[in-house]
Protein backbone atom coordinates (compact mmCIF):
# COMPACT_ATOMS: atom_id res chain seq x y z
CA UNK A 1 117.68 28.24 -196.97
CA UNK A 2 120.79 30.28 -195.69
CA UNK A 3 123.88 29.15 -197.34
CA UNK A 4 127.90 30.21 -197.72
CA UNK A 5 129.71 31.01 -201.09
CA UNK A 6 133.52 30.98 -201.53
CA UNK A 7 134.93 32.28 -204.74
CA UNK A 8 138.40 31.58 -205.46
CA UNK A 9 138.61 30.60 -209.45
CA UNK A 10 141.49 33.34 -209.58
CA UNK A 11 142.75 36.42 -208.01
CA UNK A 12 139.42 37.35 -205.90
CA UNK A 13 138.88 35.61 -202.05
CA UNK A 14 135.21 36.37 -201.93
CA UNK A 15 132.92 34.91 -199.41
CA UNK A 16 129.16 35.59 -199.60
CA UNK A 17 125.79 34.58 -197.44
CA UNK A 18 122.44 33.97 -199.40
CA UNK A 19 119.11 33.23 -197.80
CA UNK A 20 116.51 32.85 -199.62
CA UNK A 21 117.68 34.71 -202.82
CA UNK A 22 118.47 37.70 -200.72
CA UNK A 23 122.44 38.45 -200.22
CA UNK A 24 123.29 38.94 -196.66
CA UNK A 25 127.10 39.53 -196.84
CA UNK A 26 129.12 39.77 -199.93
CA UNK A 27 132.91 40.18 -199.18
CA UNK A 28 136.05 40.25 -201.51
CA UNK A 29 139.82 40.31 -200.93
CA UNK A 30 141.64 41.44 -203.67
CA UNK A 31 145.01 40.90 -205.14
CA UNK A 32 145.10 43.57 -207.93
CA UNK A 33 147.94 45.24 -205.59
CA UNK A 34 150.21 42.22 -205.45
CA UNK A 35 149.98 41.16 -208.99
CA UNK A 36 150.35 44.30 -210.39
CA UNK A 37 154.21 44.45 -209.81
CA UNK A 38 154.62 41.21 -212.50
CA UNK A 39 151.89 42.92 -215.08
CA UNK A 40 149.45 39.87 -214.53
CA UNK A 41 148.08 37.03 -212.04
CA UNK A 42 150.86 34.96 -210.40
CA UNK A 43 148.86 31.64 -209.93
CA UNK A 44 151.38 30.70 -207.04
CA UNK A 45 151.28 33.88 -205.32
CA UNK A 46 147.48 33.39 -206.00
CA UNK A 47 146.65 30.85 -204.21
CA UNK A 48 148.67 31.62 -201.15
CA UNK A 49 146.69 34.81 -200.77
CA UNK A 50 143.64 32.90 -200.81
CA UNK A 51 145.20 30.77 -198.31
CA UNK A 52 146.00 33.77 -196.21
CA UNK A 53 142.75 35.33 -196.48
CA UNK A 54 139.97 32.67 -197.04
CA UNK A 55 139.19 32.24 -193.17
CA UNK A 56 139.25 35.65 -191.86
CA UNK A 57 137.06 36.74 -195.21
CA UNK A 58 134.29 34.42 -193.81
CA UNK A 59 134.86 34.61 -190.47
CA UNK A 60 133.69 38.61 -191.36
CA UNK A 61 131.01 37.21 -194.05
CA UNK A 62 129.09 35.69 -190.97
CA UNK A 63 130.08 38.11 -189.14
CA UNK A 64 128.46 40.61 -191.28
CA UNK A 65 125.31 38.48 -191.81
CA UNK A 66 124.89 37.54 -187.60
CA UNK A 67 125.13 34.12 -188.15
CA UNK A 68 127.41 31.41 -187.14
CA UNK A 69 128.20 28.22 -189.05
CA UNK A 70 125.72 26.05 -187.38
CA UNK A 71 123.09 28.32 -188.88
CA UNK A 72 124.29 27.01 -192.58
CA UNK A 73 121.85 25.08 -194.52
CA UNK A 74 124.46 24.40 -197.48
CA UNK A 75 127.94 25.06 -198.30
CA UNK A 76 128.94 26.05 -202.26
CA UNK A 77 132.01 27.17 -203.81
CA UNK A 78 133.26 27.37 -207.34
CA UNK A 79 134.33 24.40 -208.84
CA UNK A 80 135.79 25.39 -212.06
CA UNK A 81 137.27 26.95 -214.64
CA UNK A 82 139.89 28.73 -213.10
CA UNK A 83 143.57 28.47 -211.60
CA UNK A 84 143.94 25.12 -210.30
CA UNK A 85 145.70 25.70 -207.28
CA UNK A 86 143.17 28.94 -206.49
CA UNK A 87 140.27 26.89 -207.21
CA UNK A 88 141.59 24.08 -204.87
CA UNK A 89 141.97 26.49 -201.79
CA UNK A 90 138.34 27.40 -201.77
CA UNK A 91 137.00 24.00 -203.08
CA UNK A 92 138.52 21.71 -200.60
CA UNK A 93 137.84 24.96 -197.55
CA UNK A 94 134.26 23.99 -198.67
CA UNK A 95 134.11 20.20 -198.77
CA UNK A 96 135.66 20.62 -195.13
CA UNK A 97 132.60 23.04 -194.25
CA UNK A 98 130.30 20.50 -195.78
CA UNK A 99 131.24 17.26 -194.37
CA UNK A 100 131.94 18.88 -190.65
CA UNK A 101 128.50 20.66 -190.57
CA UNK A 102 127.13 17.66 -192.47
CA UNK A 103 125.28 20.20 -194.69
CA UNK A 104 124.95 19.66 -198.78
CA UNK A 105 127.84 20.84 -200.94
CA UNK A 106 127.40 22.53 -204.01
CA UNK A 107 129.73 22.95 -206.86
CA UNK A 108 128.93 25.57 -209.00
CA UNK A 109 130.47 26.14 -212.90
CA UNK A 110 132.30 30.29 -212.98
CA UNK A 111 130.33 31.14 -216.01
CA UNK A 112 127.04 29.59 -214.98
CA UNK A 113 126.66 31.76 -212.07
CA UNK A 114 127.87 35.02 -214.27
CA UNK A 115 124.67 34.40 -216.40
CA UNK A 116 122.36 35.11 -213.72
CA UNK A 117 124.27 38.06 -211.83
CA UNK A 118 122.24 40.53 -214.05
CA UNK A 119 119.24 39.68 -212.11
CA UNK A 120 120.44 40.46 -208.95
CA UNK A 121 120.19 44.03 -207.62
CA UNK A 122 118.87 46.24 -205.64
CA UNK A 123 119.89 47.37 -201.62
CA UNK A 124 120.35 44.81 -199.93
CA UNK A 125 121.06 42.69 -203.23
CA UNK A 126 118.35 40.38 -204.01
CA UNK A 127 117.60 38.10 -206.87
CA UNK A 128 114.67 39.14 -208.80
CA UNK A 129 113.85 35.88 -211.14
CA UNK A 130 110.27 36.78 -211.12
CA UNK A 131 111.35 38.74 -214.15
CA UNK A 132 113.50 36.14 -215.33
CA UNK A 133 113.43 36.16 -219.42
CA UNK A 134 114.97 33.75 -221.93
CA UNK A 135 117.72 35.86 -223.31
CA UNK A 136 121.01 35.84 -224.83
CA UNK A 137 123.96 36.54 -221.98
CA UNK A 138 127.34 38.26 -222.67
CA UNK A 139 129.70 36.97 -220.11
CA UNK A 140 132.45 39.25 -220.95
CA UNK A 141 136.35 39.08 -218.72
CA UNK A 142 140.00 39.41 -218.83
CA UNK A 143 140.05 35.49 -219.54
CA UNK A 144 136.59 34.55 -221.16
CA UNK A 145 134.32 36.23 -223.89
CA UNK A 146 131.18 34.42 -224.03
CA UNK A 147 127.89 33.94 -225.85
CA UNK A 148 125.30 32.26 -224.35
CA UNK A 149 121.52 31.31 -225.29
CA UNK A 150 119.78 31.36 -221.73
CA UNK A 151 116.90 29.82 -222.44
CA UNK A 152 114.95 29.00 -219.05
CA UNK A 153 116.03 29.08 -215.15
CA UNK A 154 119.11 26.76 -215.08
CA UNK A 155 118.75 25.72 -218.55
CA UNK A 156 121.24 27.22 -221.28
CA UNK A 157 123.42 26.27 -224.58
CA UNK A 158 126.71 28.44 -225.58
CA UNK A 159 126.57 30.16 -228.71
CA UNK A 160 130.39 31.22 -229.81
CA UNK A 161 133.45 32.40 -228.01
CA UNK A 162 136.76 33.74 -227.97
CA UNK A 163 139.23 32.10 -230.85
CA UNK A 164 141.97 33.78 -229.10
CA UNK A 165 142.66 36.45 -226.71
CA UNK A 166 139.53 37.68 -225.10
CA UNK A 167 138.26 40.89 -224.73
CA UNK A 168 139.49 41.97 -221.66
CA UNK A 169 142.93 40.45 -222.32
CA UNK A 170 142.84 42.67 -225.07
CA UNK A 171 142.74 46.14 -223.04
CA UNK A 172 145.44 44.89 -220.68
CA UNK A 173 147.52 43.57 -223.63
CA UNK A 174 147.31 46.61 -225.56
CA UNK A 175 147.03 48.78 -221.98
CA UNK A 176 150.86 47.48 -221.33
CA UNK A 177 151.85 48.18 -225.24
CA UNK A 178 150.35 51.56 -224.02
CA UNK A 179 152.33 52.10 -221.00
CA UNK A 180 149.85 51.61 -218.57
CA UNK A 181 150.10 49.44 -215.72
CA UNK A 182 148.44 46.38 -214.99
CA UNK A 183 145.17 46.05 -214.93
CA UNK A 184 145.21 48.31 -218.40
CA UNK A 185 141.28 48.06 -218.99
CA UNK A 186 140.21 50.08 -215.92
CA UNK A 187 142.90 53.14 -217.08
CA UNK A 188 141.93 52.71 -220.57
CA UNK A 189 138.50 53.17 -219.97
CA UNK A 190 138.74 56.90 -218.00
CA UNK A 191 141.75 57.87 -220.58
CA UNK A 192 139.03 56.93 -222.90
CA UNK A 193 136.43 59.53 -222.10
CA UNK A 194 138.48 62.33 -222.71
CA UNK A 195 139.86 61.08 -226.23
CA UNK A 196 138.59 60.58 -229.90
CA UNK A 197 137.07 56.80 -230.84
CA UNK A 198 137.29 58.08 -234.59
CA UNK A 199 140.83 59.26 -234.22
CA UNK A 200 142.30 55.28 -235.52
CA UNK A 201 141.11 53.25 -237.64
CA UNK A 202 141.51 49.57 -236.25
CA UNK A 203 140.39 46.32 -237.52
CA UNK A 204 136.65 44.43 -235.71
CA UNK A 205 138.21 41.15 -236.23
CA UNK A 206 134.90 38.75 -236.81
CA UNK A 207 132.24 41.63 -237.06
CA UNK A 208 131.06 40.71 -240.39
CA UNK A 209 131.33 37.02 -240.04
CA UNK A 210 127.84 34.93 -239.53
CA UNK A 211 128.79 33.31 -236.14
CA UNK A 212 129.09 33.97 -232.75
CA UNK A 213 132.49 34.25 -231.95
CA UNK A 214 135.15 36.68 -231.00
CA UNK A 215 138.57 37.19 -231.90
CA UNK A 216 140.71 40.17 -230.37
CA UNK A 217 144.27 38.79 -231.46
CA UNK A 218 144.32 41.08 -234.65
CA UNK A 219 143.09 44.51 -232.51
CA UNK A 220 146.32 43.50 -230.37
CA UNK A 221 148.71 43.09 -233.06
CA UNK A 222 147.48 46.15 -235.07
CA UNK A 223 147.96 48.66 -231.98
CA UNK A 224 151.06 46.64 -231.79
CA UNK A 225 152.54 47.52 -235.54
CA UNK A 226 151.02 51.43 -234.90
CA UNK A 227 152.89 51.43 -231.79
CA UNK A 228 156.33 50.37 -233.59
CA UNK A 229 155.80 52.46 -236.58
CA UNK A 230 154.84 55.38 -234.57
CA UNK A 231 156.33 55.59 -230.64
CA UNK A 232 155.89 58.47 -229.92
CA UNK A 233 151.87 58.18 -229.83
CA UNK A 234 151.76 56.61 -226.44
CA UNK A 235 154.19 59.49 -225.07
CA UNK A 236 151.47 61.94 -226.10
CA UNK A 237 149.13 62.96 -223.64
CA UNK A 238 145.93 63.51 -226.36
CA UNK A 239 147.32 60.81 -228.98
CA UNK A 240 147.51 58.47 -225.75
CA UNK A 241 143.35 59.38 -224.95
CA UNK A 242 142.66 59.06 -228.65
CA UNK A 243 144.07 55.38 -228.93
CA UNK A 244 142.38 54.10 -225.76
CA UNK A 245 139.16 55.86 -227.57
CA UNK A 246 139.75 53.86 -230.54
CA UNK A 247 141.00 50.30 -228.78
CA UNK A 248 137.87 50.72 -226.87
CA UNK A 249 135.71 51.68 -229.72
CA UNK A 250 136.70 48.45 -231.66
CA UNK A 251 136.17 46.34 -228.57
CA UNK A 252 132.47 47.53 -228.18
CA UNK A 253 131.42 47.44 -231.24
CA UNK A 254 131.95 44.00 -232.01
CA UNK A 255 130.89 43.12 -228.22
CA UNK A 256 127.70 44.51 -228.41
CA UNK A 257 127.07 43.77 -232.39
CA UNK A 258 127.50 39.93 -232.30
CA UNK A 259 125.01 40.30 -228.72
CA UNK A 260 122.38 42.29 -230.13
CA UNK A 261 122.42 40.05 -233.64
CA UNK A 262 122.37 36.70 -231.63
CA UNK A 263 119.34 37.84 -229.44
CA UNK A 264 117.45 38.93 -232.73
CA UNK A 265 118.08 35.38 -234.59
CA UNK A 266 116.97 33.79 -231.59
CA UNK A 267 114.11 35.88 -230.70
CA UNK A 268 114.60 36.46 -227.51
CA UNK A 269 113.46 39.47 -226.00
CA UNK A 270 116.45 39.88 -223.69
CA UNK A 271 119.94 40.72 -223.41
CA UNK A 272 121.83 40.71 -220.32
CA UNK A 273 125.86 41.02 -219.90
CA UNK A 274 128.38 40.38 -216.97
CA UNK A 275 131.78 39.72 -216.25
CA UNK A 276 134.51 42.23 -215.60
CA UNK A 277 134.55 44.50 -218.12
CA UNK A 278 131.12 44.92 -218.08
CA UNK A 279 132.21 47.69 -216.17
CA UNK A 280 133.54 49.43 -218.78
CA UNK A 281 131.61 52.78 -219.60
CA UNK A 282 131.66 52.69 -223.08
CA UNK A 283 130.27 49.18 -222.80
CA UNK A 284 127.57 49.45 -220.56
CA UNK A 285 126.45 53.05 -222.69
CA UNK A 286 126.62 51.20 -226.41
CA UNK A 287 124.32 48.19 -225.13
CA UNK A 288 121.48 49.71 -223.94
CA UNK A 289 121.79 51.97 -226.64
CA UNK A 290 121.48 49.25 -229.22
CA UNK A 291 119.20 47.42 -226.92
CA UNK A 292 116.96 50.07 -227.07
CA UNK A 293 117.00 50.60 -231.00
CA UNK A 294 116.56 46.88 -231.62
CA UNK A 295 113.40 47.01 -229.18
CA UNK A 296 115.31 44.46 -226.57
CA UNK A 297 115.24 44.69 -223.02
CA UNK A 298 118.75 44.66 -221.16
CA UNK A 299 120.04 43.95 -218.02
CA UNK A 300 123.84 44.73 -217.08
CA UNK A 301 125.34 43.08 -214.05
CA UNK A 302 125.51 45.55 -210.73
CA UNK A 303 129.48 46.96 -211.45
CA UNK A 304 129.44 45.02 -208.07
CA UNK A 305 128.67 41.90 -209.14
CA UNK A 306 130.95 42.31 -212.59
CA UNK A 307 133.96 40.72 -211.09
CA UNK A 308 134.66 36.99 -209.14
CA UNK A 309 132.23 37.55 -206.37
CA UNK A 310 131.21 34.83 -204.09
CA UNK A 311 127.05 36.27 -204.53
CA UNK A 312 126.63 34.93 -207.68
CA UNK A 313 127.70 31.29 -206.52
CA UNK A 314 125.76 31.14 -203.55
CA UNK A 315 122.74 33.01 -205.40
CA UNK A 316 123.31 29.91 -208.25
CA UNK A 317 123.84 27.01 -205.83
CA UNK A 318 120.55 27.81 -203.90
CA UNK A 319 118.69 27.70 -207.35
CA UNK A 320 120.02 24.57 -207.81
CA UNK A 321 119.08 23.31 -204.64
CA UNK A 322 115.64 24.39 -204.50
CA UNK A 323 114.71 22.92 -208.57
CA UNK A 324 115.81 19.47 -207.14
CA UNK A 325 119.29 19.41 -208.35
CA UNK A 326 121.59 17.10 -206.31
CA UNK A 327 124.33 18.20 -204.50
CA UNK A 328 127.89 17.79 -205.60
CA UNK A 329 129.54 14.31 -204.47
CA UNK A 330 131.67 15.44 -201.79
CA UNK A 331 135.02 13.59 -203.37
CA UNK A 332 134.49 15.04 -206.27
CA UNK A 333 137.56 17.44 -207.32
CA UNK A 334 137.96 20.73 -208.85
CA UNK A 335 137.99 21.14 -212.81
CA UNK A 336 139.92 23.88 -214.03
CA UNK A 337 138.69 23.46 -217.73
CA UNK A 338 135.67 22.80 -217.20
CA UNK A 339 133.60 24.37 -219.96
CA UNK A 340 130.06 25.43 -220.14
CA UNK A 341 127.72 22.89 -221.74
């Protein structure tokens, strides 16, 4: 099966070509450029980029993959949750594919197809779900903070979420108290290498509580009331370091404390993470650390495949396909809250 991905929930045009689990092309456009003049995503200016640079991203996908769109077994492109304008660009780009090639069209949920990015890898990317395990998934972004009980191929329950701000709202939120430019979380985590995670002492809203969900609206207004009682901290080159330590710190150690209890009460034998800031250093370092010590195997998302990519979609759709899921209705319209089940 040889099918086409587009990827346009939010600020990412991504295109991708799968056949038969194996990635052939995997191209993104980004917008981090253009938004980061107004400190976050524009969804207007969003979805005009896509607009601009939808076709000539998979005229290059094929391109890059030597095939043409005859050669397409199956169309798929994100469906929801996401900007609804953004998600309508690529959507409706695919249900034109679809009914002009007359080829299946499969609409695949954002967070669904994070949950099996981890077990994609290797050059060129391939999905490896012979070692597929029941786990418990961290999808982890600038707009979602997820916990997720994956419990066979395709078949899942959510465990807890984000009350409030997620977690990487919370590094750009408290990146811009900072001073840093938008996106914060990428800055904060090299500023955070050099600097002390000891050096504040900052609240892990939730850590002790016996559920699954996340709150980071407390972190933000504490670094918020430091900031205003002391100024001159983010002017100071080793103060600045020390409080993206400790933002950082707090961040990750509720993260990867709620994942590593879930997957212990469950009994899985698994934990597996994606989503943007799953690119994070300190992240990726403190999970398999505590993977390790709880005897858990772990599998982090290629820093490729943290962000909107198009690879996971396609990789997801053909799953669906091939265990005798139907394909999407092609009048059926985007859902920009659609939640996962």
């Amino acid at each position: 099966m040889t099918l086409l991905a587009l990827e346009t929930s939010c600020d990412e045009t991504s295109v991708a070509v799968v056949r038969s689990g194996r990635v052939l092309a995997n191209l993104v456009a980004s917008q981090v450029a253009l938004h980061a003049e107004y400190g976050g995503v524009v969804p207007e200016l969003a979805a005009r980029e896509h607009l601009r640079n939808l076709l000539p991203v998979a005229r290059a996908a094929l391109q890059a993959a030597g095939l043409t769109p005859a050669q397409l077994d199956a169309v798929a492109a994100t469906r929801g949750p996401g900007l609804p304008n953004a998600l309508m660009v690529g959507w409706n780009a695919a249900r034109g594919l679809a009914c002009a090639l007359d080829r299946p069209l499969v609409g695949v949920h954002h967070h669904e197809a994070h949950l099996y990015s981890p077990w994609v890898g290797g050059q060129p990317l391939a999905a490896d779900f012979s070692a597929f395990q029941p786990n418990v998934s961290l999808i982890v972004s600038g707009g979602h903070t997820l916990l997720v009980h994956v419990q066979a191929e395709l078949q899942h329950r959510v465990l807890g979420g984000t009350l409030d701000d997620a977690a990487g709202e919370c590094f750009d939120k408290t990146g811009k108290l900072l001073g840093l430019a938008y996106p914060a979380g990428p800055q904060m985590d090299r500023l955070a290498e050099g600097g002390n995670p000891a050096a504040f002492d900052l609240p892990r809203p939730l850590l002790r509580e016996a559920n699954d969900d996340f709150s980071f609206s407390g972190l933000k207004t504490a670094v918020r009331y430091l900031l205003r009682d002391r100024p001159a901290l983010a002017r100071q080159p080793e103060s600045l370091r020390d409080l993206c330590a400790s933002i950082q710190a707090a961040i990750v150690e509720v993260l990867v404390a709620k994942t590593v209890r879930a997957a212990r009460r469950l009994g899985v034998g698994w934990v597996t993470a994606s989503g943007g800031v799953t690119c994070n250093r300190a992240l990726r370092r403190r999970l398999a650390e505590a993977c390790e010590q709880a005897g858990l195997g772990v599998r982090l998302a290629d820093r490729t495949l943290c962000t909107d990519n198009a690879a996971m979609v396609g990789i997801l759709a053909e799953r669906k396909l091939l265990r005798g899921q139907p394909p999407t209705e092609p009048d059926a319209d985007v859902l920009p809250d659609w939640t996962l089940a």
